[in-house]
Protein backbone atom coordinates (compact mmCIF):
# COMPACT_ATOMS: atom_id res chain seq x y z
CA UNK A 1 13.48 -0.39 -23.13
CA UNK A 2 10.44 2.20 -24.29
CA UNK A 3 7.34 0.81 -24.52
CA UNK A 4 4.66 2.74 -26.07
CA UNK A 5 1.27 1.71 -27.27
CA UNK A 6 -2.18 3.83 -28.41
CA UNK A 7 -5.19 2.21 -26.43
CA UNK A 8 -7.21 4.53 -29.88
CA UNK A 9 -5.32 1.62 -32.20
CA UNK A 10 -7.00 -0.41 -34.30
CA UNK A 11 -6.18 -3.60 -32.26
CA UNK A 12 -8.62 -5.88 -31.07
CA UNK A 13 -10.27 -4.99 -27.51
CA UNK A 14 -10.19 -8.79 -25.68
CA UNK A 15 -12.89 -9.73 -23.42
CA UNK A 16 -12.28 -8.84 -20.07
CA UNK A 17 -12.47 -11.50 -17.43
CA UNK A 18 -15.28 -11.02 -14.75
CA UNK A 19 -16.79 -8.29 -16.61
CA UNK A 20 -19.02 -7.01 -19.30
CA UNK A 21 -16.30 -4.60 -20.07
CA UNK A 22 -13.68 -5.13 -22.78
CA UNK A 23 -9.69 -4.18 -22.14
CA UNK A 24 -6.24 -3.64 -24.06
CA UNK A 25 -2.97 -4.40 -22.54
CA UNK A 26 -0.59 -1.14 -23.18
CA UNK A 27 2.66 -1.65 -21.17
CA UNK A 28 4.30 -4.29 -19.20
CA UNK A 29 7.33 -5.25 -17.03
CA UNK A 30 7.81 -7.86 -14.87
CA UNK A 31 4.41 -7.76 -13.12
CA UNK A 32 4.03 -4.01 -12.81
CA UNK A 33 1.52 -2.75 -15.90
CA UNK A 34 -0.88 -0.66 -17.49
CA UNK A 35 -4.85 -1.60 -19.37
CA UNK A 36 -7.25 0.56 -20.90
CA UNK A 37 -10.47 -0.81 -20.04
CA UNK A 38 -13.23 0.04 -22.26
CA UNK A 39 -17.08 -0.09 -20.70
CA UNK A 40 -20.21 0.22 -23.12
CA UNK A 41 -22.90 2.20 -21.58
CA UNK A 42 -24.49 0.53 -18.48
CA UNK A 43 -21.58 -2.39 -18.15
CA UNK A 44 -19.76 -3.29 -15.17
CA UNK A 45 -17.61 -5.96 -13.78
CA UNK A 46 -18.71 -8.36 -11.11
CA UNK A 47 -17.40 -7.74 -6.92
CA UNK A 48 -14.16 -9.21 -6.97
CA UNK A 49 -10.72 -8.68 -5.41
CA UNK A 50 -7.45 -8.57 -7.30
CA UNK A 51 -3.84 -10.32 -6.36
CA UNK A 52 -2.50 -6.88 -5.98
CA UNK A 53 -3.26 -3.02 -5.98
CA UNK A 54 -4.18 -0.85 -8.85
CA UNK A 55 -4.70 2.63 -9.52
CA UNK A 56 -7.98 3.63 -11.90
CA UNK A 57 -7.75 7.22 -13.79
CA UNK A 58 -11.27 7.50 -15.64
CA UNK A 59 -9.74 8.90 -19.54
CA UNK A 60 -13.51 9.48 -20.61
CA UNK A 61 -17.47 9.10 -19.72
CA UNK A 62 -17.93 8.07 -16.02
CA UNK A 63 -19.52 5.41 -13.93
CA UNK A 64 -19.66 4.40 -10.36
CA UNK A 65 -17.02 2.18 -7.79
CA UNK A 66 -18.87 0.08 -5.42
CA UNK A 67 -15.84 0.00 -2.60
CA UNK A 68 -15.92 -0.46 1.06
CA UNK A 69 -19.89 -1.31 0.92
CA UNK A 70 -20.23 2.44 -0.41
CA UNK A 71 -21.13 3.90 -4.40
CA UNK A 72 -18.36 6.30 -5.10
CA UNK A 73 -18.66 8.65 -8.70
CA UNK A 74 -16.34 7.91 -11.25
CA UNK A 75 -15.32 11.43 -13.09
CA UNK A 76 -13.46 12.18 -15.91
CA UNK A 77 -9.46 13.02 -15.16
CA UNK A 78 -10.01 11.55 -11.44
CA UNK A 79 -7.33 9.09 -10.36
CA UNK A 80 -8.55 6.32 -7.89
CA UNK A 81 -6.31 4.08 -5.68
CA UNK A 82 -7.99 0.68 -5.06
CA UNK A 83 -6.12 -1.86 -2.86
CA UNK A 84 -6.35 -5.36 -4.36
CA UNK A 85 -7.43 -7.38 -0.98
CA UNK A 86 -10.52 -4.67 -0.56
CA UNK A 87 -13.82 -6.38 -2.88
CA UNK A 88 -14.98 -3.40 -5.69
CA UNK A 89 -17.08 -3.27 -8.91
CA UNK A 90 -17.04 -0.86 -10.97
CA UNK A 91 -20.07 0.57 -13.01
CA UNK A 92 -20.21 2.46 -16.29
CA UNK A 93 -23.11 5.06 -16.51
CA UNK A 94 -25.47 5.39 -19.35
CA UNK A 95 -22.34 7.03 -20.92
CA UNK A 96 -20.18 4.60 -21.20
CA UNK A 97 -16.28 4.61 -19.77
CA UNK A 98 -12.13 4.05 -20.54
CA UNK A 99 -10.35 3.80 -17.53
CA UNK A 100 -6.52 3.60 -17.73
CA UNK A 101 -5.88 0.43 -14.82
CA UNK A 102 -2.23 0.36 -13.84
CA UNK A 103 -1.51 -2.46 -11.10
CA UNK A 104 1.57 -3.62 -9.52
CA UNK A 105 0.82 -7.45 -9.76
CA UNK A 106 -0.58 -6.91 -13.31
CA UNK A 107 -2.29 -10.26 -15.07
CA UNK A 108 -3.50 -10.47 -18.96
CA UNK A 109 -7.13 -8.69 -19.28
CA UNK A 110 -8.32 -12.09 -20.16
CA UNK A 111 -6.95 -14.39 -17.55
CA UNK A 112 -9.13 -15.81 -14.98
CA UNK A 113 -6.39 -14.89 -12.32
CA UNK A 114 -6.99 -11.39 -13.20
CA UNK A 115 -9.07 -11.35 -10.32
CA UNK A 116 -10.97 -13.46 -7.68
CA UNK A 117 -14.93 -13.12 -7.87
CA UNK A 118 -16.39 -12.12 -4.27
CA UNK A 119 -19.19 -14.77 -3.56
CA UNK A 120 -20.09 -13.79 -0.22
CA UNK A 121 -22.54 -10.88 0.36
CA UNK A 122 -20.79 -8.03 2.44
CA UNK A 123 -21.44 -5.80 5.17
């Protein structure tokens, strides 16, 4: 079946669990799916792992990936690969950000098991 959904709708962005940041489920099956996440200027989400990888294309403004203990840029029309087991955060700059998340052991924007919050400082 086509799916199809406009993340520029008029439906109701839903606060995103572990994070400042807001996001909009678009498309869905079985457990493979794709969010726009929507980051007001200076927001980010907390260090935290995911139950499975996800791929991050920045759709507009930019922002900053904390990944592997290093500050990577976030650019408009990059595409990012982020395994799930490796702790990230990601960072909107004073710009703002949309990124387009598609994961492959997808869970609702607003469900706690979205992701697991990283507790212990890294290395």
């Amino acid at each position: 079946m086509l799916q199809s959904k406009s993340y520029k709708s008029s439906d109701e962005w839903l606060p995103m669990f572990g994070s400042q940041a807001r996001g909009k489920g678009l498309v869905k099956d079985g457990l493979f799916a794709a969010d726009m996440l929507k980051f007001n200027p200076l927001e980010k989400t907390t260090l935290h792992t995911h139950p499975g990888n996800h791929i991050l294309f920045v759709v507009e403004g930019d922002g900053w990936l904390i990944f592997d203990n290093a500050k990577h840029d976030l650019t408009t029309g990059v595409c990012y690969f982020v395994p799930g087991a490796t702790p990230h955060q990601v960072i909107s700059s004073s710009t703002g950000m949309i990124l387009l998340s598609v994961s492959d052991n997808h869970r609702p924007v607003s469900s706690e098991e979205r992701l697991s919050v990283v507790t212990t400082p890294q290395n």
